[in-house]
C-alpha atoms as a PDB file:
ATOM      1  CA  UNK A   1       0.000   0.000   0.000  1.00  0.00           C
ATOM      2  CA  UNK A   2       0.888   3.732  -0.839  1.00  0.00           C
ATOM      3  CA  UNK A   3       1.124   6.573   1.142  1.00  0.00           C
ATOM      4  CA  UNK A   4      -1.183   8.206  -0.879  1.00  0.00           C
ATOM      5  CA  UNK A   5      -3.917   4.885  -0.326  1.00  0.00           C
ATOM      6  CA  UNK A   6      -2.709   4.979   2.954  1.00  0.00           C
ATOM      7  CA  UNK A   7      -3.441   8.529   3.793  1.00  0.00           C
ATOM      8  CA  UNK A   8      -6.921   8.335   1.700  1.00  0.00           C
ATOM      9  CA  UNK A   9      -7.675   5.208   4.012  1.00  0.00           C
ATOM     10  CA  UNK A  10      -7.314   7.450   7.019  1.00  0.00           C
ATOM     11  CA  UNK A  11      -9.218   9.884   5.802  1.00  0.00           C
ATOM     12  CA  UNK A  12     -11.989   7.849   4.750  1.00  0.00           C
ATOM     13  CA  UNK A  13     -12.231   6.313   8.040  1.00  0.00           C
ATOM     14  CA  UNK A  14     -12.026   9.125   9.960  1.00  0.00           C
ATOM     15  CA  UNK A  15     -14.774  10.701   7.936  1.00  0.00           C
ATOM     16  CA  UNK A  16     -17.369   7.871   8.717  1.00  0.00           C
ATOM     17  CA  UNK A  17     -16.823   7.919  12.496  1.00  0.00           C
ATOM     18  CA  UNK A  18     -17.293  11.795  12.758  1.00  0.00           C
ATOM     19  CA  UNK A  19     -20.420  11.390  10.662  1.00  0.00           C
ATOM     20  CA  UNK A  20     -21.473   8.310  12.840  1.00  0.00           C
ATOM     21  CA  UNK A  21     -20.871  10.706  16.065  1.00  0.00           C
ATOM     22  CA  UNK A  22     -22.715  13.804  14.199  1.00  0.00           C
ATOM     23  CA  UNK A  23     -25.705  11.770  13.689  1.00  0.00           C
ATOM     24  CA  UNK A  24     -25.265  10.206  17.378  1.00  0.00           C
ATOM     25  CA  UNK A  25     -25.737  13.313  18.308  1.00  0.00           C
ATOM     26  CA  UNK A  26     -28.591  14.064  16.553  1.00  0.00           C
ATOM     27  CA  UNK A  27     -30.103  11.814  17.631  1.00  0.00           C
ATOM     28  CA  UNK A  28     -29.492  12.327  21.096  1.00  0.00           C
ATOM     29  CA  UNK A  29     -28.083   9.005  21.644  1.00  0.00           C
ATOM     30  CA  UNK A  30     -24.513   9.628  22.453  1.00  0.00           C
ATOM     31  CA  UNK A  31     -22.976   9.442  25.901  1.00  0.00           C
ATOM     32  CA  UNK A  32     -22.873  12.289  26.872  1.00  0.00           C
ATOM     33  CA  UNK A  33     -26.192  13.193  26.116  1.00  0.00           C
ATOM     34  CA  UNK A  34     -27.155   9.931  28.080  1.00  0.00           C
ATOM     35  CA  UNK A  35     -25.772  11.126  31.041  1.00  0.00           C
ATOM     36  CA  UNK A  36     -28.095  11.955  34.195  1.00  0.00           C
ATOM     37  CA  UNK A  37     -26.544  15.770  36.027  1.00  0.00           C
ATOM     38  CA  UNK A  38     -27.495  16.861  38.789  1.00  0.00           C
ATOM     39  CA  UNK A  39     -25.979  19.856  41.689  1.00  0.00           C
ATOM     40  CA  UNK A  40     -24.544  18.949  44.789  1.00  0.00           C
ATOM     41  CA  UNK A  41     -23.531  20.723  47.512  1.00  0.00           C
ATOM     42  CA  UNK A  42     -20.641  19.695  49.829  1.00  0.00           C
ATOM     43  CA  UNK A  43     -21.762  19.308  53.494  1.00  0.00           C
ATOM     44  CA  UNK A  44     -18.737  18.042  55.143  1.00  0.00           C
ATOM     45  CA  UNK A  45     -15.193  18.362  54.692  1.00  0.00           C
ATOM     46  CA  UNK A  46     -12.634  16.478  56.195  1.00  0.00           C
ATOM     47  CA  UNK A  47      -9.098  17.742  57.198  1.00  0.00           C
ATOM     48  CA  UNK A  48      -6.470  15.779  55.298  1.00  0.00           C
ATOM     49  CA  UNK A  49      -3.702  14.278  57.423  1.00  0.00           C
ATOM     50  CA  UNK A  50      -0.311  16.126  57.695  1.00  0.00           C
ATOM     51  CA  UNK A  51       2.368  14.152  55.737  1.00  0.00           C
ATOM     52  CA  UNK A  52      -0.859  12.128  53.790  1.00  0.00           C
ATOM     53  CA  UNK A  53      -1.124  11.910  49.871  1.00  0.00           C
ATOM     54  CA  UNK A  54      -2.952  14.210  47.284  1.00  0.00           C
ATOM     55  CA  UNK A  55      -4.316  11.049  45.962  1.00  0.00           C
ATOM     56  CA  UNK A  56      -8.401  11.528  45.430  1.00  0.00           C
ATOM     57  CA  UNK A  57      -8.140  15.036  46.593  1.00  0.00           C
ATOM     58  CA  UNK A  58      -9.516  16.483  49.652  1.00  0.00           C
ATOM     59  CA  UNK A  59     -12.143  13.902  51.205  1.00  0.00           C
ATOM     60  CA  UNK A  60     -15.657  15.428  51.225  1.00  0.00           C
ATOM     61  CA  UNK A  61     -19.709  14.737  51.591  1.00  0.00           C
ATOM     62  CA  UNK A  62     -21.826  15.574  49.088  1.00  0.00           C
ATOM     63  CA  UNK A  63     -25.732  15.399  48.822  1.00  0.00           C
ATOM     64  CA  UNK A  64     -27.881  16.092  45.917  1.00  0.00           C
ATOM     65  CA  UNK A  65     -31.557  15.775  45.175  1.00  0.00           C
ATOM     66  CA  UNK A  66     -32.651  12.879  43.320  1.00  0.00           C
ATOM     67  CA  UNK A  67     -34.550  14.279  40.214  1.00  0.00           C
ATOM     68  CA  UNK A  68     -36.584  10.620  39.298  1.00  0.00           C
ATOM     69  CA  UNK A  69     -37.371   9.819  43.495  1.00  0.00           C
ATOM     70  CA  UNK A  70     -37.127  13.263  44.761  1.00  0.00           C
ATOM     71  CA  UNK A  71     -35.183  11.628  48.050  1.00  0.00           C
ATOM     72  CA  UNK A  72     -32.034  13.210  49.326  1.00  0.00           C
ATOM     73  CA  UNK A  73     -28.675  11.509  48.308  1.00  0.00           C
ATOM     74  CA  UNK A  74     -25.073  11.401  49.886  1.00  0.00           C
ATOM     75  CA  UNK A  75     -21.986  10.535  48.228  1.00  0.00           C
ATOM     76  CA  UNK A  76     -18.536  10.719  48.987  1.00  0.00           C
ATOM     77  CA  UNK A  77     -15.392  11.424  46.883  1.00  0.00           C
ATOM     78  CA  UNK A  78     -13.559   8.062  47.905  1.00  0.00           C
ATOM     79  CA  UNK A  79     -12.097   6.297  44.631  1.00  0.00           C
ATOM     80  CA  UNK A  80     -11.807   7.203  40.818  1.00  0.00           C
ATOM     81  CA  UNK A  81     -14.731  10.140  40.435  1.00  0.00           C
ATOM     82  CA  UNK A  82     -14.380  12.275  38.102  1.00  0.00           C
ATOM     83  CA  UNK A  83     -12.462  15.708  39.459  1.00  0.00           C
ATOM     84  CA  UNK A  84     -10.105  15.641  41.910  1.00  0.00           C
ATOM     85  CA  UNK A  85     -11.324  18.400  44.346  1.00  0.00           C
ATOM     86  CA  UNK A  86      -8.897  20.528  45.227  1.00  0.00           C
ATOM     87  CA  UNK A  87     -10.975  23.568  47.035  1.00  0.00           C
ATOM     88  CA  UNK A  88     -13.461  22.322  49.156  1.00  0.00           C
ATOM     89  CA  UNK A  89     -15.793  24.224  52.034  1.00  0.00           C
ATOM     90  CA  UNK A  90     -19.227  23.321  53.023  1.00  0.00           C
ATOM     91  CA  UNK A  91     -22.000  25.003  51.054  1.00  0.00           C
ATOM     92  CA  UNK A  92     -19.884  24.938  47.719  1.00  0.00           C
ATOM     93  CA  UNK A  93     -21.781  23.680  44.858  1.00  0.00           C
ATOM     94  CA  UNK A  94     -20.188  20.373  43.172  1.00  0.00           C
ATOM     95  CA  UNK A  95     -21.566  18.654  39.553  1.00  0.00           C
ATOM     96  CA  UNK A  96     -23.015  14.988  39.741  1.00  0.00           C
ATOM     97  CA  UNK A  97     -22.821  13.012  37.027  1.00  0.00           C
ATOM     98  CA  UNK A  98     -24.219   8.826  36.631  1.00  0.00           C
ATOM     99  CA  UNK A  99     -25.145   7.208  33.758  1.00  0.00           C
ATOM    100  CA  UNK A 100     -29.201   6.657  33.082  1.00  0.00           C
ATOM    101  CA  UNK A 101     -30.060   3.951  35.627  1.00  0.00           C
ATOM    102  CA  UNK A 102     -26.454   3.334  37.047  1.00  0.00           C
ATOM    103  CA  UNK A 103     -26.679   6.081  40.242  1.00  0.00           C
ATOM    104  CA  UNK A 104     -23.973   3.788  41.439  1.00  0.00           C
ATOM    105  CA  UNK A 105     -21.622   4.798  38.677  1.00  0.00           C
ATOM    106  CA  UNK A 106     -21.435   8.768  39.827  1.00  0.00           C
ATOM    107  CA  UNK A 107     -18.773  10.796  38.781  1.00  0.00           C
ATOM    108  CA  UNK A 108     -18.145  14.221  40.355  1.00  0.00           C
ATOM    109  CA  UNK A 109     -16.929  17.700  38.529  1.00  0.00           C
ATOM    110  CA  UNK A 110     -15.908  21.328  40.390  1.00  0.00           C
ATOM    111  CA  UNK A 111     -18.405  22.897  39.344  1.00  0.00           C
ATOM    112  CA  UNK A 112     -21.884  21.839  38.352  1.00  0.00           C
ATOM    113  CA  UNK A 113     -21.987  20.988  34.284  1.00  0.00           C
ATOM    114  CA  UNK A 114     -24.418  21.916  31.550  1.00  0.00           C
ATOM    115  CA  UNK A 115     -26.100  19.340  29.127  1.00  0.00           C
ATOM    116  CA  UNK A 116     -23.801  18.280  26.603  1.00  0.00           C
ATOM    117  CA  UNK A 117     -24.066  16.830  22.973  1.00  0.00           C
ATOM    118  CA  UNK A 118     -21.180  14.904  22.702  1.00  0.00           C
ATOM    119  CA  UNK A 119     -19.646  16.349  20.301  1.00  0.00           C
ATOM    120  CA  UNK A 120     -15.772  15.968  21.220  1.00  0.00           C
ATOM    121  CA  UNK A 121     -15.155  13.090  19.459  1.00  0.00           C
ATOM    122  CA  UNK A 122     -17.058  13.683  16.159  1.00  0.00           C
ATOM    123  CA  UNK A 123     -15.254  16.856  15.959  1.00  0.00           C
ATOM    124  CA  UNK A 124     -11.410  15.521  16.961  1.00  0.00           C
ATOM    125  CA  UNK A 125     -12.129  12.840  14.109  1.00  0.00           C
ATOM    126  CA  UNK A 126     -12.579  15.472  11.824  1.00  0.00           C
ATOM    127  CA  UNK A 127      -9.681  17.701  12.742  1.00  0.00           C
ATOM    128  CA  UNK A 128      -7.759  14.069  12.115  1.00  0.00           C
ATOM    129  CA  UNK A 129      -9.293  14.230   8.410  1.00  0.00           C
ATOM    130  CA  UNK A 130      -8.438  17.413   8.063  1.00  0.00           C
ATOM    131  CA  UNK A 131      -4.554  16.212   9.014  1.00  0.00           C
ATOM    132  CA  UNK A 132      -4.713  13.465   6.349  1.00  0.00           C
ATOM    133  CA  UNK A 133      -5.869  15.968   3.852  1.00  0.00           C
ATOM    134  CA  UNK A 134      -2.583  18.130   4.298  1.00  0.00           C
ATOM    135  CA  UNK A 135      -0.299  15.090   4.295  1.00  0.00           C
ATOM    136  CA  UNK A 136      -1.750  13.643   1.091  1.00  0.00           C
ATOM    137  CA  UNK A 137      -1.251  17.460   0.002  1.00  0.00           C
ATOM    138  CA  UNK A 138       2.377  17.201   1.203  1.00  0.00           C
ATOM    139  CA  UNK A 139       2.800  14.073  -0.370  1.00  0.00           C
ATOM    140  CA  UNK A 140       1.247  14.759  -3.574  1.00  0.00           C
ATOM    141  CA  UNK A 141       2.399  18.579  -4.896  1.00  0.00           C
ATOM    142  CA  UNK A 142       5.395  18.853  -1.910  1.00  0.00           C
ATOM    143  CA  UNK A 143       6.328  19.404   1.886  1.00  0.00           C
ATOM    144  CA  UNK A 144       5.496  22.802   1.518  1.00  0.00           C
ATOM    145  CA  UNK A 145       2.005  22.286   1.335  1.00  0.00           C
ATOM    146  CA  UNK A 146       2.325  20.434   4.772  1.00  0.00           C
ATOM    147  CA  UNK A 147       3.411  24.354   6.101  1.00  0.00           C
ATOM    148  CA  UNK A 148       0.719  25.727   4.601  1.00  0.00           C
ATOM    149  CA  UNK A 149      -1.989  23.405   5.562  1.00  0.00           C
ATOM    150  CA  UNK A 150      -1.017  23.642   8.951  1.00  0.00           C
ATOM    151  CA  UNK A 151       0.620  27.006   9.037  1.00  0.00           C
ATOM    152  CA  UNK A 152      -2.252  28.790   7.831  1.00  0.00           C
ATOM    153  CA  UNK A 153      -5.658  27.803   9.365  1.00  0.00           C
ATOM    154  CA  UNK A 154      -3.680  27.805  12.854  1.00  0.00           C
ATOM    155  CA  UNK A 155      -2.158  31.244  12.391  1.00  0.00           C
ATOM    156  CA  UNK A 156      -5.844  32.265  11.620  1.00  0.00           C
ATOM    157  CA  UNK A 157      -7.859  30.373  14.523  1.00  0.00           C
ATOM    158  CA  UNK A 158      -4.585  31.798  16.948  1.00  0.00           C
ATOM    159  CA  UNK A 159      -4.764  35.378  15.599  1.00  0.00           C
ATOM    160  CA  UNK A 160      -8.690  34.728  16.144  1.00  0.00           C
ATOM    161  CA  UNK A 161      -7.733  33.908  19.601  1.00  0.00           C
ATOM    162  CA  UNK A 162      -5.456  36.395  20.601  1.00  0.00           C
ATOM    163  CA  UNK A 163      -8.005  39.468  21.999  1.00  0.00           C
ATOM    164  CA  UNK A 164      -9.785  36.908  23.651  1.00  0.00           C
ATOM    165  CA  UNK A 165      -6.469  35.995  25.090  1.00  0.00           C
ATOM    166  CA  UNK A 166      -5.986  39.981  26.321  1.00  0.00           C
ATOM    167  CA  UNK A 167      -9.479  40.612  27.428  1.00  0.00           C
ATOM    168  CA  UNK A 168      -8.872  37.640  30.078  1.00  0.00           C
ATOM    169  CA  UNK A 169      -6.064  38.997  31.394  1.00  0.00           C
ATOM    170  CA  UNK A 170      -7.714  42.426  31.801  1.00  0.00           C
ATOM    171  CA  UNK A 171     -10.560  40.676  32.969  1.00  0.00           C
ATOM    172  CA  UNK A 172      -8.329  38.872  35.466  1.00  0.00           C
ATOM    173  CA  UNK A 173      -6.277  41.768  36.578  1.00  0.00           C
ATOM    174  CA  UNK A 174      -9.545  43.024  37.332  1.00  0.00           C
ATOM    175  CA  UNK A 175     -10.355  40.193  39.538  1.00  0.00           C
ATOM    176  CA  UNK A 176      -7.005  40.510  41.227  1.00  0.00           C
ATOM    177  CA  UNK A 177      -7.488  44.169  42.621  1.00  0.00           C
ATOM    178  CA  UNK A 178     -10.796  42.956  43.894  1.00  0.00           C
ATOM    179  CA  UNK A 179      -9.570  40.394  46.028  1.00  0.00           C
ATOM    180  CA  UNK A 180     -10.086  40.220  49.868  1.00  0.00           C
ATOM    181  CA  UNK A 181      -7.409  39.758  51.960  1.00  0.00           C
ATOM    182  CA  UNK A 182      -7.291  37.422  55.023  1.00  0.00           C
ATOM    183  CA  UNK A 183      -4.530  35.411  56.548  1.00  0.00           C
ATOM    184  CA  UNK A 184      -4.686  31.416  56.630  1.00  0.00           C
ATOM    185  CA  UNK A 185      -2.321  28.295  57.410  1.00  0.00           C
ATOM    186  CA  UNK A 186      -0.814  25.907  55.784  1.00  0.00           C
ATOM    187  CA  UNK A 187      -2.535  22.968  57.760  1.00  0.00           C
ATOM    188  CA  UNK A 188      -0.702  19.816  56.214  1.00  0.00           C
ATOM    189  CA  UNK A 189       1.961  18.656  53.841  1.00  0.00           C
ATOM    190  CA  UNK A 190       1.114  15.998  51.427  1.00  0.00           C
ATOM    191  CA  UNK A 191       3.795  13.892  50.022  1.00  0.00           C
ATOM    192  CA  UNK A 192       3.662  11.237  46.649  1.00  0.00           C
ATOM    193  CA  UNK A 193       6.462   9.350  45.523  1.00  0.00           C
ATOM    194  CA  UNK A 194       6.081   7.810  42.583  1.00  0.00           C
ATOM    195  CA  UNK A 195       8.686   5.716  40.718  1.00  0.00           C
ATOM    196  CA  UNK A 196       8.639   5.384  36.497  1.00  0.00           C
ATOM    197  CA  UNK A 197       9.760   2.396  34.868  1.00  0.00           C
ATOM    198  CA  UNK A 198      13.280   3.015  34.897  1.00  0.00           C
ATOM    199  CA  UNK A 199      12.909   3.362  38.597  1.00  0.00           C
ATOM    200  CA  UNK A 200      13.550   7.421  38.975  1.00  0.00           C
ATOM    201  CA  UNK A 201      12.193   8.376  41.961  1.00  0.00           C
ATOM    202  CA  UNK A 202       9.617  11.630  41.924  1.00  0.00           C
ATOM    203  CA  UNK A 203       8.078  13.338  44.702  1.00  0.00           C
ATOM    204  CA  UNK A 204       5.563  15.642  44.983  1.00  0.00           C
ATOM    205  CA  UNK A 205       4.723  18.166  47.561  1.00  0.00           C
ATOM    206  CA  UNK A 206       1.260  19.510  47.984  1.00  0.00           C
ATOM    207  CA  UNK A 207       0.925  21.882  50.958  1.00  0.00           C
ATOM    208  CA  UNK A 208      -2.777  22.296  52.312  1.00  0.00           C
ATOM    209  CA  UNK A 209      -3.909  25.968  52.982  1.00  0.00           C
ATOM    210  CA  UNK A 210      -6.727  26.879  55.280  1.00  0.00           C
ATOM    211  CA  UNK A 211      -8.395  30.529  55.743  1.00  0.00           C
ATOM    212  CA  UNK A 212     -11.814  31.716  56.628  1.00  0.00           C
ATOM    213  CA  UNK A 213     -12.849  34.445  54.493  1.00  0.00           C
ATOM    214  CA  UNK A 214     -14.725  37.247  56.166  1.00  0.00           C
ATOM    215  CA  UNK A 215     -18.227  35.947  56.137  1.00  0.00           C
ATOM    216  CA  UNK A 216     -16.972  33.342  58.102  1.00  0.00           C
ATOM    217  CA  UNK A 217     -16.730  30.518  55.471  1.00  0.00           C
ATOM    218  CA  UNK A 218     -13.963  28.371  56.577  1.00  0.00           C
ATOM    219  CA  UNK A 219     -12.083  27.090  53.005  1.00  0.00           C
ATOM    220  CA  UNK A 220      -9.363  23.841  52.949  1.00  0.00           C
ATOM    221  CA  UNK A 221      -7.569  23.692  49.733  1.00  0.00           C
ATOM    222  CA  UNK A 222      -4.417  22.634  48.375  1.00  0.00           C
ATOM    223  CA  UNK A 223      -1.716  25.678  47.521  1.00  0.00           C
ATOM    224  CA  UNK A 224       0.252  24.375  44.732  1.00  0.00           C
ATOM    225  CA  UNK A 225       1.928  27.546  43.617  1.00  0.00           C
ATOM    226  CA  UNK A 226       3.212  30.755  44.948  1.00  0.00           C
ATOM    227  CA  UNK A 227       4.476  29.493  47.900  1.00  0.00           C
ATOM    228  CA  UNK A 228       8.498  29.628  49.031  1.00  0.00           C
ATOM    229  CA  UNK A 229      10.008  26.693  50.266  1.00  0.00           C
ATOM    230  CA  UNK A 230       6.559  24.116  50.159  1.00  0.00           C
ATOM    231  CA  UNK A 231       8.026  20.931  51.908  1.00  0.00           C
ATOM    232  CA  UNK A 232       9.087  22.938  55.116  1.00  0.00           C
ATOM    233  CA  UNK A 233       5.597  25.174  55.275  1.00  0.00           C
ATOM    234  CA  UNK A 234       3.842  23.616  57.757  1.00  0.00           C
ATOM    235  CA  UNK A 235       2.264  25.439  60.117  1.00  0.00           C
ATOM    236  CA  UNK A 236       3.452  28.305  58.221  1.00  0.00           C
ATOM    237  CA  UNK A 237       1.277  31.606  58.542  1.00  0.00           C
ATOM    238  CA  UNK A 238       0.028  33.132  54.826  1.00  0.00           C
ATOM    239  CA  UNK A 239      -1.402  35.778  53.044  1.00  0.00           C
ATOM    240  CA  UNK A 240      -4.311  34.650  50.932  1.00  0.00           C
ATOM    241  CA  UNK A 241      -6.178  36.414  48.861  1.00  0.00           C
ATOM    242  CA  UNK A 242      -9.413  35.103  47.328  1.00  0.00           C
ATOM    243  CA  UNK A 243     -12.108  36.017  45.015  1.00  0.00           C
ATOM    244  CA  UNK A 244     -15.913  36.181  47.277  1.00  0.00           C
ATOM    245  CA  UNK A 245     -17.713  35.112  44.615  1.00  0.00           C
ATOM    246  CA  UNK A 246     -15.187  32.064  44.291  1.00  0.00           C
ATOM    247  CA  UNK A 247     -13.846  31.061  46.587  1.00  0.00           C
ATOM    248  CA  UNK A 248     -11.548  27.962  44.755  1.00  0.00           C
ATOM    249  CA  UNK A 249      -9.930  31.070  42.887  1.00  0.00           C
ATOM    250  CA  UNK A 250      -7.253  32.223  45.533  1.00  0.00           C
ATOM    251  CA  UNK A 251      -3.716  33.134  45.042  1.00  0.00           C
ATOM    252  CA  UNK A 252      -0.300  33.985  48.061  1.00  0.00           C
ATOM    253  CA  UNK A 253       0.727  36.341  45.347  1.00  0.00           C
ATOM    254  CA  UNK A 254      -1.144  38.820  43.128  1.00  0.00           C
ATOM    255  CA  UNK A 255       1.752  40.176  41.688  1.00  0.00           C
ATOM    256  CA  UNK A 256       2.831  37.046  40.482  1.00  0.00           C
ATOM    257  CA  UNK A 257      -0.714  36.136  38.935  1.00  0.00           C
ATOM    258  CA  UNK A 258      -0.696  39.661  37.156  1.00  0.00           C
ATOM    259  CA  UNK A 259       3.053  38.344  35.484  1.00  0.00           C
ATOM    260  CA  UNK A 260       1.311  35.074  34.293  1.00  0.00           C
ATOM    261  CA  UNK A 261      -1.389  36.675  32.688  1.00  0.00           C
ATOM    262  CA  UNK A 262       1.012  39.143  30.858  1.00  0.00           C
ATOM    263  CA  UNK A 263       3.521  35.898  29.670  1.00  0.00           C
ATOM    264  CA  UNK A 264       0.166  34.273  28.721  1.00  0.00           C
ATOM    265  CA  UNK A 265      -0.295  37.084  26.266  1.00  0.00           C
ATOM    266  CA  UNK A 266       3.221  37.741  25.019  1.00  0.00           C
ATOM    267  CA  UNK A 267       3.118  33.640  24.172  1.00  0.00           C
ATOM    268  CA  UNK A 268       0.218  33.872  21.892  1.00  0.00           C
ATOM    269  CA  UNK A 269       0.895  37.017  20.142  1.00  0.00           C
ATOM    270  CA  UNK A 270       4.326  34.913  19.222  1.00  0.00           C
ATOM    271  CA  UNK A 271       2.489  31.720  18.732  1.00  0.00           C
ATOM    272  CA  UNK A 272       0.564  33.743  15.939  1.00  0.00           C
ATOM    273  CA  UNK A 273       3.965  35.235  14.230  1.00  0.00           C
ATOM    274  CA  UNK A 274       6.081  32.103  14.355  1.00  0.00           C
ATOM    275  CA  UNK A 275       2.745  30.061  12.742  1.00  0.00           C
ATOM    276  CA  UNK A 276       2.531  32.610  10.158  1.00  0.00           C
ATOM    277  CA  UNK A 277       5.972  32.788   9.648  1.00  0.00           C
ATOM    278  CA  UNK A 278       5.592  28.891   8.699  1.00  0.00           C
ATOM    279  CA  UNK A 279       2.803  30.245   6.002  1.00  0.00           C
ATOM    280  CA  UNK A 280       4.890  32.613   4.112  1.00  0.00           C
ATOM    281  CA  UNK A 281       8.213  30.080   4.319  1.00  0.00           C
ATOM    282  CA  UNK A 282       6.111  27.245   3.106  1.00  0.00           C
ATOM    283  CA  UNK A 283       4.154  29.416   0.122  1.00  0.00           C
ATOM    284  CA  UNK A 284       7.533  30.617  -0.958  1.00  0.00           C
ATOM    285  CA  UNK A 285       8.911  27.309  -1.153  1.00  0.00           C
ATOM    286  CA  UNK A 286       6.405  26.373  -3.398  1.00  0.00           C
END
């Protein structure tokens, strides 16, 4: 077989399964769209142990309102469930998630999730088409076509991107002079060691912050960033500052938040020039 039968195979195939999902979806029969959602709310929130592992997140009770029996249901977080919760306080609002007829099978999100079509797939199969079209392109008329193929439609859909890209960090440096201030603790440590397959030895470190913002809501939540020296903190006395009208979105240091939203920025305005720099080099190639 030829690369160019080859790369028409692929894109033949490709083709069929994001029509199959397209019409999946259509017909509301995908399963996503079979999926049961309901809002929970976390009413208890237990203290993870000092030296402990990140593993599953911070352990919590959730109940939610059965929609189909209208009776009152409590889960917990133990296991594989979705979202690892990282930000947890009683009263915050948590997605549920179970198949139709399997409440057993729940899975858990941070916050509570719309009604989706299930589209994800149908559409990734199609960006895969669209990949086979610009190497049977390449192959075909020349490599430069590969540049172009690629080059071009990114540049645009980056470019397209880009004041989105600056209105968030305006938006966010927004956010950051709006922040309340309290002080908190770093309650626990959390330490994973993992070891790969040719038996390097990783550790994480996961300190555990705790602060009670001024209407008295008391928040647990890991502090993965920001935060000098993280293996030795605990105990350690901190700064937070938090967002009232989310309280998961906290930070030690604003100033450092305002620098990632600028590099954010500076990255995509060069992710747009290099991309359409690989345009023009690959359409004057030709």
């Amino acid at each position: 077989m030829s690369w160019e039968d080859f790369l028409a195979l692929w894109c033949v195939v490709w083709a069929v399964l994001a029509l199959v999902g397209y019409g999946m979806a259509l017909a509301g029969v995908t399963k996503a769209q079979r999926i049961i959602r309901y809002t929970g709310r976390i009413e208890q929130v237990r203290l993870p142990r000092h030296g402990g592992s990140r593993t599953g997140g911070i352990a919590v009770v959730i109940s939610y309102r059965d929609a189909t029996s209208d009776e009152e249901v409590t889960v917990t977080n133990d296991g594989e469930r979705g979202d690892t919760i990282t930000s947890a306080w009683e009263g915050r609002e948590i997605g549920v998630s179970h198949p139709r007829g399997r409440p057993h099978a729940y899975r858990l999100s941070s916050i509570p999730e719309e009604p989706s079509r299930g589209l994800g797939w149908p559409t990734f199969a199609l960006l895969l088409v669209y990949c086979g079209l610009v190497a049977l392109a390449a192959v075909g008329w020349g490599w430069p076509w590969a540049l172009i193929g690629l080059g071009g439609p990114s540049a645009v859909l980056a470019a397209a991107h880009l004041p989105g890209t600056v209105r968030a960090k305006n938006h966010r440096t927004e956010e950051l002079a709006a922040m309340d201030t309290v002080h908190g603790r770093i309650i626990a440590v959390l330490k994973d060691v993992t070891v790969d397959q040719d038996d390097h030895t990783m550790t994480t470190i996961t300190p555990v912050v705790s602060f009670t913002t001024h209407e008295g809501t008391v928040v647990t939540a890991h502090c993965t960033s920001n935060l000098p020296d993280p293996a030795d903190s605990y105990s350690r006395d901190v700064t937070v500052h938090y967002a009232p009208c989310d309280l998961a979105d906290f930070t030690l240091d604003r100033a450092a938040e305002r620098r990632g939203e600028k590099l954010d920025v500076v990255l995509n305005a060069l992710t747009v020039v290099v991309l359409l720099a690989t345009t023009l080099l690959g359409m004057a190639m030709l």
